[in-house]
C-alpha atoms as a PDB file:
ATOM      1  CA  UNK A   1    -120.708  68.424   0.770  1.00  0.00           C
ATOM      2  CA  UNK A   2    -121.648  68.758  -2.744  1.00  0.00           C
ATOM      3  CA  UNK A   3    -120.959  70.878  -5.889  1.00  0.00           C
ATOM      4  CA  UNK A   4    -123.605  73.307  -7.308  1.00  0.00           C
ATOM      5  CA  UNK A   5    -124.062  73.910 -10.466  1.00  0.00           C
ATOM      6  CA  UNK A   6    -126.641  76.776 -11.753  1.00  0.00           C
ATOM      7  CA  UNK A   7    -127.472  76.218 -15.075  1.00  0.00           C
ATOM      8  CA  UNK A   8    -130.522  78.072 -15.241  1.00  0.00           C
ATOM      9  CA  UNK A   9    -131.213  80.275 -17.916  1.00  0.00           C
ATOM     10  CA  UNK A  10    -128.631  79.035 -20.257  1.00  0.00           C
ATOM     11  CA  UNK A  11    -129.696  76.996 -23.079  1.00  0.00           C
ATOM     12  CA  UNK A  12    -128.502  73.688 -24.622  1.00  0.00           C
ATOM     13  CA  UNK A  13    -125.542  72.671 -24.737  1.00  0.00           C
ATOM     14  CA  UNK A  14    -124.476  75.262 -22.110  1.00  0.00           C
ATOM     15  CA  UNK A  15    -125.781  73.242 -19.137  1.00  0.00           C
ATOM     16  CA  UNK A  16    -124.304  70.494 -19.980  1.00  0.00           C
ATOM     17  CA  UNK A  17    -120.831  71.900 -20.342  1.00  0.00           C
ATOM     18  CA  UNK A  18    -121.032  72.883 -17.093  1.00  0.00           C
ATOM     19  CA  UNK A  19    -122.096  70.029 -15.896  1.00  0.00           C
ATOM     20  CA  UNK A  20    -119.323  68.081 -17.471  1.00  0.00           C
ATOM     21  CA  UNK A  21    -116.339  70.440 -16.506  1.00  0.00           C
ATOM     22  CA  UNK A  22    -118.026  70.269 -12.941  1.00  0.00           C
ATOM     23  CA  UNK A  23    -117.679  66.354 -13.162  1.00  0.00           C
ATOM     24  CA  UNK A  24    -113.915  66.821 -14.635  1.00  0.00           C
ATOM     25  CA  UNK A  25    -112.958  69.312 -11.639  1.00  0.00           C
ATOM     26  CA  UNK A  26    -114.804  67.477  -9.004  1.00  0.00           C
ATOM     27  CA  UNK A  27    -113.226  66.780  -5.324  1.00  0.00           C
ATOM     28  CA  UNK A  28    -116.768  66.126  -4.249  1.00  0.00           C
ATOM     29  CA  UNK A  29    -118.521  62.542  -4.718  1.00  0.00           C
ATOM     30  CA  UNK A  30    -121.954  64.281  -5.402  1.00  0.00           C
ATOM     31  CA  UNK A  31    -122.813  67.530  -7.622  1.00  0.00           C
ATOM     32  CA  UNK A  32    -125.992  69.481  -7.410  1.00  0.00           C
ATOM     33  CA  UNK A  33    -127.544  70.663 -11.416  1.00  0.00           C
ATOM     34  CA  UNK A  34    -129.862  73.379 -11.546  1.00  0.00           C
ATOM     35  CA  UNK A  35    -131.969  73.819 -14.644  1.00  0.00           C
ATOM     36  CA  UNK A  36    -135.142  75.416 -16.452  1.00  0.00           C
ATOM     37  CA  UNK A  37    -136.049  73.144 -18.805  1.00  0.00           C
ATOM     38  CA  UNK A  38    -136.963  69.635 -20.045  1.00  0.00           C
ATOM     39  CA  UNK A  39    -134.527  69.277 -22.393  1.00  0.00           C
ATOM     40  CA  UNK A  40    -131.808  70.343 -20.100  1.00  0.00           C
ATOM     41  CA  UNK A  41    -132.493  68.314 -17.709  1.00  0.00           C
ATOM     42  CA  UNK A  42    -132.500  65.322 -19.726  1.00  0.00           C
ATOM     43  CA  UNK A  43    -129.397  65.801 -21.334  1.00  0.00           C
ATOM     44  CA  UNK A  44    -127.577  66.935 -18.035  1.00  0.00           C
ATOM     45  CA  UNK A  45    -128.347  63.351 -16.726  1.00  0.00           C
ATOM     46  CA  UNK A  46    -127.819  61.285 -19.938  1.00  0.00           C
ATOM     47  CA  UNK A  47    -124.173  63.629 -19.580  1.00  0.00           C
ATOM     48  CA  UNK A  48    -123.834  62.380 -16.081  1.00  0.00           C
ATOM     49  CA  UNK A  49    -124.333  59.177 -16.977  1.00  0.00           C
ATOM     50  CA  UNK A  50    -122.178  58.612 -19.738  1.00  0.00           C
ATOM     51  CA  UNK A  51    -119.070  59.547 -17.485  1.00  0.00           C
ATOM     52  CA  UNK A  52    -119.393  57.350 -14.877  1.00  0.00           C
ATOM     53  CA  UNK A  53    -121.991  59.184 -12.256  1.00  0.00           C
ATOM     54  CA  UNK A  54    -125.481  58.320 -11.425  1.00  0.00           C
ATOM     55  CA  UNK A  55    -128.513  60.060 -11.127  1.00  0.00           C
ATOM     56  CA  UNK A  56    -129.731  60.098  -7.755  1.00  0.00           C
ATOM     57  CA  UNK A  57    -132.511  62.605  -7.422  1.00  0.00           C
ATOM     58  CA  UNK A  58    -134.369  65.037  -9.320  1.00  0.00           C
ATOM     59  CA  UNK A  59    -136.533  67.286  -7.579  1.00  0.00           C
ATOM     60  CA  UNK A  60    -138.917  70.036  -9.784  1.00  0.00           C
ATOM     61  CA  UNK A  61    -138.683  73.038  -8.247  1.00  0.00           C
ATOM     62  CA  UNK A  62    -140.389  76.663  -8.685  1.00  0.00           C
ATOM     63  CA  UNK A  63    -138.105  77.215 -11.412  1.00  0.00           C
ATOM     64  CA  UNK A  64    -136.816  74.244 -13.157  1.00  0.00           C
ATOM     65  CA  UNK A  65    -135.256  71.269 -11.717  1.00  0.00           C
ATOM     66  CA  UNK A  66    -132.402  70.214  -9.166  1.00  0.00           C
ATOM     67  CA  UNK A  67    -130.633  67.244 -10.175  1.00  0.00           C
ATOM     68  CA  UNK A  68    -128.364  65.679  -7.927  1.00  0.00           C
ATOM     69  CA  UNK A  69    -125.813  63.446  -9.411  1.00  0.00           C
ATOM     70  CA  UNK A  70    -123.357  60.783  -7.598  1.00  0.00           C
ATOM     71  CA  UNK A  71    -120.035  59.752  -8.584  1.00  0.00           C
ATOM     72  CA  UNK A  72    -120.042  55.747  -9.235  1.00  0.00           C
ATOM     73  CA  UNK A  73    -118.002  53.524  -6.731  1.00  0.00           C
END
């Protein structure tokens, strides 16, 4: 099972705060980001990636993007 994380509609750095607390709090291996922009969605998984989890898929959707991220190991 995964995390989710709705980011949408918040603007930088917002979505990546809540991406990193996610990471901090996280019993789960993967977490699901959802966001509405470019920018977010690069910075949520340059975020990811500078704390140890991968990005494993990011899908554009209707309204913005789903990233799903993977804790390393």
């Amino acid at each position: 099972m995964s995390k989710l994380v709705d980011a949408r509609g918040l603007s930088c750095p917002q979505p990546v705060i809540k991406t990193l607390n996610a990471i901090k709090t996280a019993d789960e291996s993967e977490i699901v980001v959802l966001v509405d922009t470019d920018t977010a969605k690069e910075n949520v998984a340059r975020a990811a990636k500078s704390k140890g989890w991968n990005e494993i898929d990011i899908k554009e959707e209707q309204d913005g993007y789903r990233i799903t991220i993977s804790k390393e190991g």
